[in-house]
C-alpha atoms as a PDB file:
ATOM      1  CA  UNK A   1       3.114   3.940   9.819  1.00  0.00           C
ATOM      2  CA  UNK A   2       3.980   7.290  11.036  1.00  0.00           C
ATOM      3  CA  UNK A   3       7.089   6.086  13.211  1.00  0.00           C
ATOM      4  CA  UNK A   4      10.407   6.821  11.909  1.00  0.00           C
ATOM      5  CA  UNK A   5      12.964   3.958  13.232  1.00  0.00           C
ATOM      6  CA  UNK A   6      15.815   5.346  14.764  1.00  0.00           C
ATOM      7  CA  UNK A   7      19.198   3.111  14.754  1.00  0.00           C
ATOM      8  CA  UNK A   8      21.547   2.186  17.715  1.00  0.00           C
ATOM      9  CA  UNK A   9      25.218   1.633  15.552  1.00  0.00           C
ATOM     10  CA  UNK A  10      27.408  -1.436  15.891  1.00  0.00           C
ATOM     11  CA  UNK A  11      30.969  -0.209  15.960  1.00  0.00           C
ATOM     12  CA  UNK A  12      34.079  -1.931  14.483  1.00  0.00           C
ATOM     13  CA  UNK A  13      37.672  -1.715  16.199  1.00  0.00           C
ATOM     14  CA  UNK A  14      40.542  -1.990  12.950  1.00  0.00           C
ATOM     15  CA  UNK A  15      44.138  -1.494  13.220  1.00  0.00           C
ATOM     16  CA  UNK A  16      43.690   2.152  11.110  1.00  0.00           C
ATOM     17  CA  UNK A  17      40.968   3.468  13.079  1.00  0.00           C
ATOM     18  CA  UNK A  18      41.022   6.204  15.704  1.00  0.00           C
ATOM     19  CA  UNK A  19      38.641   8.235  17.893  1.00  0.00           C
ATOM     20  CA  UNK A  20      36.978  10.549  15.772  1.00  0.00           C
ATOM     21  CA  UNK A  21      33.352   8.601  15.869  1.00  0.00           C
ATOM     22  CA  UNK A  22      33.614   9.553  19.340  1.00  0.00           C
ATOM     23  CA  UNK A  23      35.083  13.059  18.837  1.00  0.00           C
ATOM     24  CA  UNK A  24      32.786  14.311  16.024  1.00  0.00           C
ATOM     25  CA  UNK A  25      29.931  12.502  16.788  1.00  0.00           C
ATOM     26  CA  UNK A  26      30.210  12.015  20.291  1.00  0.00           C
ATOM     27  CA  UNK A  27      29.363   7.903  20.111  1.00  0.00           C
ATOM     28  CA  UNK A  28      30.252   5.751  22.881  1.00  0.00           C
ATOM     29  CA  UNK A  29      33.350   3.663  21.006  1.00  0.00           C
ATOM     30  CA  UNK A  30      34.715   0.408  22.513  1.00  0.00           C
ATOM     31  CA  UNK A  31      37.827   1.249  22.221  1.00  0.00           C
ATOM     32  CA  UNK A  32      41.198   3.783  20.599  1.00  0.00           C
ATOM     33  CA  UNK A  33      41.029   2.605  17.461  1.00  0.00           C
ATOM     34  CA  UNK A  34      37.381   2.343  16.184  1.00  0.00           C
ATOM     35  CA  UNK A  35      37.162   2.469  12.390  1.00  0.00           C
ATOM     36  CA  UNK A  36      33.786   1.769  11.262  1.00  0.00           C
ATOM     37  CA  UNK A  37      29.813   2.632  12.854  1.00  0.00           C
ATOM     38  CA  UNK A  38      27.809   0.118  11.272  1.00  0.00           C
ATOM     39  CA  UNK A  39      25.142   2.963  11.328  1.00  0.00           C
ATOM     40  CA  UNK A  40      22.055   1.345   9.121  1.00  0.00           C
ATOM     41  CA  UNK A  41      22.930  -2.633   9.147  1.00  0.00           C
ATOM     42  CA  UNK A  42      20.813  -5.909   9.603  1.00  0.00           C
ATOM     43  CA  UNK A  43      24.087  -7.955   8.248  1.00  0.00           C
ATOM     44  CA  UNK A  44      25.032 -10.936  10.624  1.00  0.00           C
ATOM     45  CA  UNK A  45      28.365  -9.171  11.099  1.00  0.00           C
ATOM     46  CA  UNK A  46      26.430  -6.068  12.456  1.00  0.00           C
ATOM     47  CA  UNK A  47      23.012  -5.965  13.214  1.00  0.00           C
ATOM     48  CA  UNK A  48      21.688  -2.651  14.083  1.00  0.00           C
ATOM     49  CA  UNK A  49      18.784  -2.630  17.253  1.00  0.00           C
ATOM     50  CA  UNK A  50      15.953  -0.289  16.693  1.00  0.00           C
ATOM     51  CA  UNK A  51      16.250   2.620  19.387  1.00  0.00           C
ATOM     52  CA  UNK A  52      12.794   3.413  20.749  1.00  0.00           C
ATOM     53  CA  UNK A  53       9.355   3.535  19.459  1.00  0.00           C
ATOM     54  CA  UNK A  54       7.133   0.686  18.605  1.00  0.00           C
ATOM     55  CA  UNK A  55      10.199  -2.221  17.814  1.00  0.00           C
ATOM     56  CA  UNK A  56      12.181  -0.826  20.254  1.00  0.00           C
ATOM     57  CA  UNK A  57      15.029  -3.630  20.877  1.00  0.00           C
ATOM     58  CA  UNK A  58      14.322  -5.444  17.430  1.00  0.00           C
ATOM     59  CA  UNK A  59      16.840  -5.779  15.447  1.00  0.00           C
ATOM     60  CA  UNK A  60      16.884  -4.354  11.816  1.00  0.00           C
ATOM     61  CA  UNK A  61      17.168  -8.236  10.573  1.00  0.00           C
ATOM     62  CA  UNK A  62      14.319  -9.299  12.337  1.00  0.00           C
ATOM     63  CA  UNK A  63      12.372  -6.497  11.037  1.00  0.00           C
ATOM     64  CA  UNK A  64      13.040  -7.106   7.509  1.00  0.00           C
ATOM     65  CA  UNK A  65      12.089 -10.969   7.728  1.00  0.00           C
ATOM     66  CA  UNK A  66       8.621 -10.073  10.082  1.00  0.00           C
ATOM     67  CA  UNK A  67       7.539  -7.297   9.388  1.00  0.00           C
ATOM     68  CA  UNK A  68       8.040  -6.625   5.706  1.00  0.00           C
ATOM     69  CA  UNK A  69       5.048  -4.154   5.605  1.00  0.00           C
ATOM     70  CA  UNK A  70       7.427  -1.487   6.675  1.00  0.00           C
ATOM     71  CA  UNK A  71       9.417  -1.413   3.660  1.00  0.00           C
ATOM     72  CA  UNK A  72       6.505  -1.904   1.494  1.00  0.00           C
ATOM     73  CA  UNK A  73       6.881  -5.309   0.396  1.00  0.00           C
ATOM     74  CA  UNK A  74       9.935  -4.651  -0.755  1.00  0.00           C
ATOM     75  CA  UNK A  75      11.878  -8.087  -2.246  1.00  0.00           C
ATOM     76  CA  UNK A  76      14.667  -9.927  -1.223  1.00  0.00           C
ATOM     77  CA  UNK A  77      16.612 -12.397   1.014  1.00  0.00           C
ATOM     78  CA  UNK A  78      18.218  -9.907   2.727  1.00  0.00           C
ATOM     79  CA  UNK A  79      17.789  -5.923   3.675  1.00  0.00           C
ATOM     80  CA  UNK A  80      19.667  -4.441   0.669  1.00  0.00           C
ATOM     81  CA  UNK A  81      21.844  -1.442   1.958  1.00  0.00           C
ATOM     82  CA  UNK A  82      24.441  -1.282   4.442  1.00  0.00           C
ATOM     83  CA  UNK A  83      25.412   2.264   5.351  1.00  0.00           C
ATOM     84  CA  UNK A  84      28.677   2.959   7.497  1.00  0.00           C
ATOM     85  CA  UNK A  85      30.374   6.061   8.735  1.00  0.00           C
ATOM     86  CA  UNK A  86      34.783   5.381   8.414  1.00  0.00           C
ATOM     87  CA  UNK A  87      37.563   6.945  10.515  1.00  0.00           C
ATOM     88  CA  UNK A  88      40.767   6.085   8.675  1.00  0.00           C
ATOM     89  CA  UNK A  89      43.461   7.576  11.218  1.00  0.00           C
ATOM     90  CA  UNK A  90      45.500   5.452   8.762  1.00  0.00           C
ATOM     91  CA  UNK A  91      45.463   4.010   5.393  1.00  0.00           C
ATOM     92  CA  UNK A  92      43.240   1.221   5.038  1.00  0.00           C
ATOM     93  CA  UNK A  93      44.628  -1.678   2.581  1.00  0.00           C
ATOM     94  CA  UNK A  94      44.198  -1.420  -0.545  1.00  0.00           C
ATOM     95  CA  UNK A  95      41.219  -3.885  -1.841  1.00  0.00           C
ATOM     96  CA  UNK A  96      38.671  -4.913  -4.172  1.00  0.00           C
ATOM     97  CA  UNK A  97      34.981  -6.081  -4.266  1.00  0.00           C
ATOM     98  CA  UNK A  98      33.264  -8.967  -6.494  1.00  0.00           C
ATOM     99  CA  UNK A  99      30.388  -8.620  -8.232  1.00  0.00           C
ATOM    100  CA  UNK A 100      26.637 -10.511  -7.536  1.00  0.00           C
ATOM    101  CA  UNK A 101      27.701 -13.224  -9.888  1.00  0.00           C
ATOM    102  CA  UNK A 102      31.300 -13.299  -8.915  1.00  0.00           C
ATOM    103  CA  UNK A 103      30.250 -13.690  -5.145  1.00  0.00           C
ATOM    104  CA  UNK A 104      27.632 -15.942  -5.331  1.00  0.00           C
ATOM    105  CA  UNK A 105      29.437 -18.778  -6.503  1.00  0.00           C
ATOM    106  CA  UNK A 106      32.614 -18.004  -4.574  1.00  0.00           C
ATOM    107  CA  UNK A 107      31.481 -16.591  -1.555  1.00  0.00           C
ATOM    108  CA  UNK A 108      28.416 -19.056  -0.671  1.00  0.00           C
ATOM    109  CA  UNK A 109      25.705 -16.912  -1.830  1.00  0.00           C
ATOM    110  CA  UNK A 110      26.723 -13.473  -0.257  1.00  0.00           C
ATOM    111  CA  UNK A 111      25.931 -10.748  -2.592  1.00  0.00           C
ATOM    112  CA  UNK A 112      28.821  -8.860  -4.348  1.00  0.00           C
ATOM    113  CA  UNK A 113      29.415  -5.097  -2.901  1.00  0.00           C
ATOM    114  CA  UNK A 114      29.091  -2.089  -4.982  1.00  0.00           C
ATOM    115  CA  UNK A 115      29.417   0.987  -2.613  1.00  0.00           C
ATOM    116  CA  UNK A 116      29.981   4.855  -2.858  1.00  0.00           C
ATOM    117  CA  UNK A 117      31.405   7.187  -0.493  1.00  0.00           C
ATOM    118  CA  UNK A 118      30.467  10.976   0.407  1.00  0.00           C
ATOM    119  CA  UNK A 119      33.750  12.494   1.832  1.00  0.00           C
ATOM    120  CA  UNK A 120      32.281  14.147   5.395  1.00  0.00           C
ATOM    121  CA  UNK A 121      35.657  15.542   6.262  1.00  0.00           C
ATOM    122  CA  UNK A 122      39.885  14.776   5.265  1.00  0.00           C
ATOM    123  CA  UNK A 123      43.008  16.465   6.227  1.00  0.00           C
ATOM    124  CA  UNK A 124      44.139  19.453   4.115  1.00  0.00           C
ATOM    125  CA  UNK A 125      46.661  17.140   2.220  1.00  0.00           C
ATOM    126  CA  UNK A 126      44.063  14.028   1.787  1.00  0.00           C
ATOM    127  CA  UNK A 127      44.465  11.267  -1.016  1.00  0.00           C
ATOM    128  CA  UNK A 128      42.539   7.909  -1.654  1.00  0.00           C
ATOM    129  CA  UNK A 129      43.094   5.186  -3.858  1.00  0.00           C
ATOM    130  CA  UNK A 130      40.810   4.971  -6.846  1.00  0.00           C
ATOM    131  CA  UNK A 131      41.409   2.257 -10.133  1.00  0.00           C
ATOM    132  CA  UNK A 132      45.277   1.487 -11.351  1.00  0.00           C
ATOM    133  CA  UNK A 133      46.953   2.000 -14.048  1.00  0.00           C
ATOM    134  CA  UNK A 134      47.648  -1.542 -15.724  1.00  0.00           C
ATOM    135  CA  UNK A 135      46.171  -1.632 -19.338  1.00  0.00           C
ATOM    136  CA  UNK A 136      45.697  -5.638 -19.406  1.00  0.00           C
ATOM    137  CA  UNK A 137      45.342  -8.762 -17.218  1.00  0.00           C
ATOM    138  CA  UNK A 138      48.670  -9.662 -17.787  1.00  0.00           C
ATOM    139  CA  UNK A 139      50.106  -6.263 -17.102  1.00  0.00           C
ATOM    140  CA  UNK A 140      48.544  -5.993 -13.989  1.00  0.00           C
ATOM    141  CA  UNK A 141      49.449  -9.826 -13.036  1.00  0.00           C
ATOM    142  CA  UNK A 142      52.754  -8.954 -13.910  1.00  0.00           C
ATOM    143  CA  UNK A 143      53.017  -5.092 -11.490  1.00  0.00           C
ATOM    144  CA  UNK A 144      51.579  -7.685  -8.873  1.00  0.00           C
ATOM    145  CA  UNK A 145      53.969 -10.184  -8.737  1.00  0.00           C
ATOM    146  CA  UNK A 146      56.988  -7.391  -9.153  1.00  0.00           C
ATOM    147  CA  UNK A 147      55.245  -5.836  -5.912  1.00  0.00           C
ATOM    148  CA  UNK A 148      55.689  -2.041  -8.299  1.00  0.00           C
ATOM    149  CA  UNK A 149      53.051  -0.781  -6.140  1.00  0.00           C
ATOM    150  CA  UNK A 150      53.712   2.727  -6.539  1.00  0.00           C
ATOM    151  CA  UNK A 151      53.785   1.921 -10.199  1.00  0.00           C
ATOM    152  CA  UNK A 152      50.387   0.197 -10.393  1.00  0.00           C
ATOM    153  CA  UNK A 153      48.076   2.299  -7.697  1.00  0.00           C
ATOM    154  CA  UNK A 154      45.819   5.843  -8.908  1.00  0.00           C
ATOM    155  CA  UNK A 155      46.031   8.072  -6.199  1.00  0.00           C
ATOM    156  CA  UNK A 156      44.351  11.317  -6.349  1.00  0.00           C
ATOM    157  CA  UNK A 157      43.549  14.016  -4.067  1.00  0.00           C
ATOM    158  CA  UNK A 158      40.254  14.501  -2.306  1.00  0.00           C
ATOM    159  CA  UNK A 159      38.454  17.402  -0.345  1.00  0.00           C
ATOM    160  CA  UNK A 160      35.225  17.514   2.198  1.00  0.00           C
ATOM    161  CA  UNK A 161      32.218  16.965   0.098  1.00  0.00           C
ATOM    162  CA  UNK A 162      33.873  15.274  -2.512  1.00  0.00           C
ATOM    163  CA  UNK A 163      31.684  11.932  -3.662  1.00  0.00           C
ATOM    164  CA  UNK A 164      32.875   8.656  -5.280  1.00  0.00           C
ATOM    165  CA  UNK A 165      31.199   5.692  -6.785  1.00  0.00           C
ATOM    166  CA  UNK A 166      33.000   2.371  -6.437  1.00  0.00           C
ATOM    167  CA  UNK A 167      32.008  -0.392  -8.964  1.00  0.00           C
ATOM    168  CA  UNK A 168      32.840  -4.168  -8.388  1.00  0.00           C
ATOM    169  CA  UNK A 169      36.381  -4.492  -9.669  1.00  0.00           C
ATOM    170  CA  UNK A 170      37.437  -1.061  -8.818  1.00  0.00           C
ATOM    171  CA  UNK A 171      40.746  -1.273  -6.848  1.00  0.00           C
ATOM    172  CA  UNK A 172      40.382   1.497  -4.130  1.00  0.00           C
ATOM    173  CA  UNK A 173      41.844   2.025  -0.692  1.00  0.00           C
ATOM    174  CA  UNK A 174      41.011   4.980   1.838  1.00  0.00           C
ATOM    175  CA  UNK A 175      43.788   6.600   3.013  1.00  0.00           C
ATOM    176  CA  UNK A 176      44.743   8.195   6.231  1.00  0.00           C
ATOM    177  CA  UNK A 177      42.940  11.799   7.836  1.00  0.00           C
ATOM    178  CA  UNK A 178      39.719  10.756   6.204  1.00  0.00           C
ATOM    179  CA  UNK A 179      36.442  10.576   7.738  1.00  0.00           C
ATOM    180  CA  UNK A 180      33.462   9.264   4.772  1.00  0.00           C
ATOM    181  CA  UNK A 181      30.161   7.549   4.905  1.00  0.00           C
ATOM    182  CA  UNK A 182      29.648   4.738   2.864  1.00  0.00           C
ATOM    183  CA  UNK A 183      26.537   3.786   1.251  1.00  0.00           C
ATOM    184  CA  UNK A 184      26.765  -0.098   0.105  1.00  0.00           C
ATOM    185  CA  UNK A 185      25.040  -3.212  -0.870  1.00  0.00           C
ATOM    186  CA  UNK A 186      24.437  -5.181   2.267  1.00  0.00           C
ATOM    187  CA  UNK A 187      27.499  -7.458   1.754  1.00  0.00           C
ATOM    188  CA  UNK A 188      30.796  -8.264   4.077  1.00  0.00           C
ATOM    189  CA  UNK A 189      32.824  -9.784   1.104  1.00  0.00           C
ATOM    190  CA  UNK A 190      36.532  -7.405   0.779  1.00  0.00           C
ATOM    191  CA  UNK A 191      39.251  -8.753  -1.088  1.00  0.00           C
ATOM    192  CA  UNK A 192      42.516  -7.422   0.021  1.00  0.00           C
ATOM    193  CA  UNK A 193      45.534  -6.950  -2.585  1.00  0.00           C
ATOM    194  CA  UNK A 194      48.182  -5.107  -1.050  1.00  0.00           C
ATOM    195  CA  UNK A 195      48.247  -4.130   3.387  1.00  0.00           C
ATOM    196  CA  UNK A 196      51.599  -2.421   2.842  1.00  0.00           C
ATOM    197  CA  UNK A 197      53.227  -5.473   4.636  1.00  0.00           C
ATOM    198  CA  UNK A 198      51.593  -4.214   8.200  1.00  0.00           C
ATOM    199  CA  UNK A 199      51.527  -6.829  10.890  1.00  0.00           C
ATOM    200  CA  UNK A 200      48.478  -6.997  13.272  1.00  0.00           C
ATOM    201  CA  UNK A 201      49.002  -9.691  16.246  1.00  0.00           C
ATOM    202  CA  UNK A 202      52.562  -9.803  14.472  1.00  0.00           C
ATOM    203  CA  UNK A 203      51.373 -11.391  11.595  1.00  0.00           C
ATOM    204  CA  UNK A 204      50.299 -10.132   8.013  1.00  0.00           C
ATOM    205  CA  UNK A 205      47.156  -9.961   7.263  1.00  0.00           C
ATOM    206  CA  UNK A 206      45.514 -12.454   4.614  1.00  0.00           C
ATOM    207  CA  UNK A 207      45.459 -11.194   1.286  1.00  0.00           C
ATOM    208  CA  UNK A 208      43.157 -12.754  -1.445  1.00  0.00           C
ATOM    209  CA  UNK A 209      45.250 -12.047  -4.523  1.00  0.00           C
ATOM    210  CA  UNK A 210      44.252 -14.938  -7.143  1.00  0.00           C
ATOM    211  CA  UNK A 211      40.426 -13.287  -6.184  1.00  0.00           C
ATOM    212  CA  UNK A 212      41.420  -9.907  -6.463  1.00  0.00           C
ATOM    213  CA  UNK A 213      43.193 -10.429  -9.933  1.00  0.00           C
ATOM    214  CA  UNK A 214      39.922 -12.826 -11.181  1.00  0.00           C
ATOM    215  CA  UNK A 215      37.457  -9.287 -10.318  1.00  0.00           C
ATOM    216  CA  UNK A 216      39.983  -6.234 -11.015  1.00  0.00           C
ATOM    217  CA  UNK A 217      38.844  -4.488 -14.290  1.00  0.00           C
ATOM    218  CA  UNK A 218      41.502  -3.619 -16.642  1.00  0.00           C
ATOM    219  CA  UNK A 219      41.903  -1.334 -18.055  1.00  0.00           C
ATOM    220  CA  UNK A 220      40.313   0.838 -14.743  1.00  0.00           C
ATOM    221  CA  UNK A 221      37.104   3.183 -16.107  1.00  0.00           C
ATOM    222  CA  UNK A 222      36.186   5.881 -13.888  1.00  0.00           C
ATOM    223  CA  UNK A 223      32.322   6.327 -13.087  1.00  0.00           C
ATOM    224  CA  UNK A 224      31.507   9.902 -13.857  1.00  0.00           C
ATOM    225  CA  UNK A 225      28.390  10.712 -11.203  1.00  0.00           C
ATOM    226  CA  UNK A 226      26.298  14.015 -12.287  1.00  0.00           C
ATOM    227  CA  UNK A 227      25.486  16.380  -9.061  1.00  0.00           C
ATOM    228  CA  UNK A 228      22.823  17.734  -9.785  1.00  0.00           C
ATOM    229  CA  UNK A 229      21.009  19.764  -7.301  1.00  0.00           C
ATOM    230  CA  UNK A 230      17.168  21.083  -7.166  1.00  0.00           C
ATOM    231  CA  UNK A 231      16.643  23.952  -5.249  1.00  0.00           C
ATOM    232  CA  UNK A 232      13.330  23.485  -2.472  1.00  0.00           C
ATOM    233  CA  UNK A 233      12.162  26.191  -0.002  1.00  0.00           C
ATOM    234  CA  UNK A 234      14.297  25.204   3.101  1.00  0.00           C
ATOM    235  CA  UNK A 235      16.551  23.046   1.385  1.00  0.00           C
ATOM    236  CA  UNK A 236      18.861  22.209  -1.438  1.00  0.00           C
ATOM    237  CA  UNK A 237      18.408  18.358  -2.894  1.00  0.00           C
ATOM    238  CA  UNK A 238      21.730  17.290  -4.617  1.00  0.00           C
ATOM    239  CA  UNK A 239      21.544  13.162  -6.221  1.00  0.00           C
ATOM    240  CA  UNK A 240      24.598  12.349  -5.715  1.00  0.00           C
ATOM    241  CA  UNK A 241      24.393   8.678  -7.636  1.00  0.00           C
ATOM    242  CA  UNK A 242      21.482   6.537  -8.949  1.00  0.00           C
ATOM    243  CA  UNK A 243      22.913   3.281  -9.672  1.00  0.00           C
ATOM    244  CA  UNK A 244      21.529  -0.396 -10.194  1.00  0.00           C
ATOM    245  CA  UNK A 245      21.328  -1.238  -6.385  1.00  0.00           C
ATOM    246  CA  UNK A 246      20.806   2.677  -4.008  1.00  0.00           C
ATOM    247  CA  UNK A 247      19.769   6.213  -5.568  1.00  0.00           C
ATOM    248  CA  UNK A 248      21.799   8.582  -2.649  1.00  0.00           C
ATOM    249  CA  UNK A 249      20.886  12.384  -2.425  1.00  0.00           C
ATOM    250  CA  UNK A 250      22.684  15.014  -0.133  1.00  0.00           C
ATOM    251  CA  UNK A 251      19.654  16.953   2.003  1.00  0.00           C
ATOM    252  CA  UNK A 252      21.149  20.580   2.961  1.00  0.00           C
ATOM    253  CA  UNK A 253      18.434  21.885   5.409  1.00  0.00           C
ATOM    254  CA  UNK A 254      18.478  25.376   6.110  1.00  0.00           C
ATOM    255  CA  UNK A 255      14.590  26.452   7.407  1.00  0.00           C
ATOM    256  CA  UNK A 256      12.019  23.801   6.792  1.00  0.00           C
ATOM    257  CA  UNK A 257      11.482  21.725   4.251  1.00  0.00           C
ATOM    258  CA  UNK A 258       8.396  19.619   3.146  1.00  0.00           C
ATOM    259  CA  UNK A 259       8.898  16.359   1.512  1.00  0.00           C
ATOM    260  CA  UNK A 260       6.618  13.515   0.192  1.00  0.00           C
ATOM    261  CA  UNK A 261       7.755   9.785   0.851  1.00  0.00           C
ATOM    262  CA  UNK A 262       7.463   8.131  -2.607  1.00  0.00           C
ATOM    263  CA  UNK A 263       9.916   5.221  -2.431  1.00  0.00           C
ATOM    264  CA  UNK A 264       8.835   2.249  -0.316  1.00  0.00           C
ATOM    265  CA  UNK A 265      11.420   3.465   2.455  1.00  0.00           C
ATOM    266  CA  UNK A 266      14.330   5.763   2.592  1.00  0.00           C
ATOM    267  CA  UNK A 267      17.191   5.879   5.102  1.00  0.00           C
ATOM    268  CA  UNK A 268      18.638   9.062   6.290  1.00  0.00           C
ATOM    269  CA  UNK A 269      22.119  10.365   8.560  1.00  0.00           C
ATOM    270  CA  UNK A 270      22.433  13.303   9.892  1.00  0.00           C
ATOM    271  CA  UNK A 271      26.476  14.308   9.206  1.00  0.00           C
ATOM    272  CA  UNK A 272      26.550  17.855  10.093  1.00  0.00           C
ATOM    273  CA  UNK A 273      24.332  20.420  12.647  1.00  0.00           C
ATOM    274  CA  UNK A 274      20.623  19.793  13.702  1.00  0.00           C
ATOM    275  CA  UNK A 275      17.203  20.150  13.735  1.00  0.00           C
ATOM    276  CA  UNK A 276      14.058  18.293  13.642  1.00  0.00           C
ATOM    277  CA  UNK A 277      11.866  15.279  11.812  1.00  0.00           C
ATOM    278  CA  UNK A 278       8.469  16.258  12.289  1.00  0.00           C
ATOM    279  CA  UNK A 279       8.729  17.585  15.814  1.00  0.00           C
ATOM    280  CA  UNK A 280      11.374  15.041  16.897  1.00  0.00           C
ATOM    281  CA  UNK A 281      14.547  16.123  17.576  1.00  0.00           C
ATOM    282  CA  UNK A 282      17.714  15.328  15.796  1.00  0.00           C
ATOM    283  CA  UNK A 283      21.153  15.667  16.192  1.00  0.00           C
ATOM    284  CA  UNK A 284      24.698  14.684  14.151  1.00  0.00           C
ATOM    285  CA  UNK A 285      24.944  11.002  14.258  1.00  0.00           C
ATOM    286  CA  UNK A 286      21.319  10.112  14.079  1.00  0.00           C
ATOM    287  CA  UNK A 287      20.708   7.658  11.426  1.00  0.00           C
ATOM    288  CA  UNK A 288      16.866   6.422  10.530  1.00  0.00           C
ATOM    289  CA  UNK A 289      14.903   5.166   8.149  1.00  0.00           C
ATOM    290  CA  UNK A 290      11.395   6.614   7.286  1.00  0.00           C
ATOM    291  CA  UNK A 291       9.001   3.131   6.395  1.00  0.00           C
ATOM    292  CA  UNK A 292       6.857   2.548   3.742  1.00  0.00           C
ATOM    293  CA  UNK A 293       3.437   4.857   3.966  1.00  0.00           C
ATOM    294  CA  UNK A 294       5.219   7.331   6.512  1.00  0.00           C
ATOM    295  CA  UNK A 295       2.992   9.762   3.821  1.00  0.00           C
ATOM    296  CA  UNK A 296       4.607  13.593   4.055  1.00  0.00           C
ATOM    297  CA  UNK A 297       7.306  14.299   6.446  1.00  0.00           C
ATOM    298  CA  UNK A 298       9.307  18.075   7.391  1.00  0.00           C
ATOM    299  CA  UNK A 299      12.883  18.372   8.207  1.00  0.00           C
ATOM    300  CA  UNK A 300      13.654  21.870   9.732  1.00  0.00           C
ATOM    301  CA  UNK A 301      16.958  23.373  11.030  1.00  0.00           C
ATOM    302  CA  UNK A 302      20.523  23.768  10.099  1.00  0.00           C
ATOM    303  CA  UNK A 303      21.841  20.806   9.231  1.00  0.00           C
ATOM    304  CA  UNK A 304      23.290  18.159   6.152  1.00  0.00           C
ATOM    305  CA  UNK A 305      21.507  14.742   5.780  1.00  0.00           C
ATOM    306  CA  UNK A 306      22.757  11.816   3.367  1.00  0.00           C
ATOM    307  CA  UNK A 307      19.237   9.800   1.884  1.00  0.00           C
ATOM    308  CA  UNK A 308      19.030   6.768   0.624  1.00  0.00           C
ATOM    309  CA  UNK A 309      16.946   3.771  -0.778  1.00  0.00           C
ATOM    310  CA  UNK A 310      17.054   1.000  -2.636  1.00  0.00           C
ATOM    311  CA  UNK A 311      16.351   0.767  -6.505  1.00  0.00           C
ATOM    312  CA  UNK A 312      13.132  -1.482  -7.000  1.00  0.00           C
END
């Protein structure tokens, strides 16, 4: 099918998000605090609509269960990625993701979430959380109960463009004056291990520590991601990851480009500038997927693109 399918985003209102989906991407937000676009999604919790074109209306669910042929017979319950765009205005608690096996027996089936995140812009001064620095179980049971935060929780510094890989049992946290888009397994499962003792409706929030502790790797490993970039007439191709679940590339347009479709569908967001997909327009804040037999396709402008698909 020659038809890209372009993707109307399900927003999320949080107690640390701002305005900057509508600011720097000029969405329509329900409201001051909107943290997440659900910008590529057919999860229950956010189930994107297909914009125009031959399923206009249809959601992204519906899609995947009919109409299968557009992602190439591709297997599986459930559409496999999830990608979001975040506005932390402030720091998001710090948390923790299970595993496939983990979640499916404690979570009624849901897959587990491994995720990555391309940092599209931070303040000057940005940190995020990333891994602790317990050695053992018991160490880290113990810095729990004691509440030594500070003690226990990796921060580093981060800069625009910076890219992270977060493996199931990674404790990790996004902190205030960052905006990042995630690319994730298609899973709604967060453990939370520390909120900084924030009220929302005056109450804490739940935290899941006896979970968190079962899934938290100790002692933390860092994954080391190679950026490698290839070098195309009218574009630079950097992979950013290739992991188990999602391979993710970073598309820098400048010109035109020529590409071949090889994988059995591949999702794209445009984060900075603009340009066009084979004669259709696109701006920043488009998000789309390209569906299985879409053949050779040309992206020309001045603009940055994140890619995805799913590992067969």
């Amino acid at each position: 099918m020659k038809e890209a399918l372009f993707l109307e985003p399900v927003f999320k209102e949080m107690i640390w998000g701002g305005t900057r989906l509508r600011e720097d991407f000029h969405y329509e937000i329900p409201g001051e605090q909107t943290g997440e676009c659900w910008a590529v999604s057919a999860h229950a919790n956010g189930d994107c609509k297909v914009k125009g074109g031959s399923f206009a209306g249809e959601h992204l669910s519906t899609l995947w269960k009919e109409h299968r042929e557009l992602f190439g017979g591709a297997e599986g319950e459930v559409f496999p990625l999830l990608i979001k765009i975040i506005d932390a205005k402030a720091d998001l608690s710090i948390q923790v993701h299970p595993d496939d096996e983990y979640a499916k027996v404690h979570e009624n089936g849901s897959l587990g979430k491994t995720e990555c995140w391309y940092i599209l812009d931070c303040d000057p001064d940005a940190k995020i959380v990333i891994g602790h620095h317990a050695q053992s179980k018991e160490e880290l049971k113990q810095m729990i109960a004691d509440k030594r935060w500070n003690d226990l929780i990796r921060v580093l510094p981060i800069k625009k463009g910076d890219f992270f890989q977060i493996e199931p049992g990674t404790v990790h946290a996004i902190k205030a004056g960052t905006l990042i888009l995630e690319t994730q397994q298609n899973s709604d499962i967060t453990y939370r291990l520390y909120d900084y003792d924030r009220l929302s409706n005056g109450k804490p929030r739940e935290l899941h520590l006896e979970k968190s502790i079962d899934v938290i790797g100790c002692p933390h490993q860092d994954v080391v991601t190679d950026r490698a970039v290839e070098q195309k007439a009218g574009a630079a191709v950097e992979k950013l990851v290739s992991c188990k679940y999602y391979s993710v590339e970073k598309l820098e347009v400048v010109g035109a480009c020529s590409f071949e479709l090889k994988e059995k569908f591949r999702i794209f967001s445009v984060v900075e500038g603009s340009g066009v997909l084979d004669g259709t327009e696109l701006k920043k804040g488009d998000h789309f997927i390209l569906p299985a037999g879409y053949g050779t396709y040309e992206l020309a402008g001045d603009m940055v693109l994140i890619s995805s698909y799913p590992q067969e």
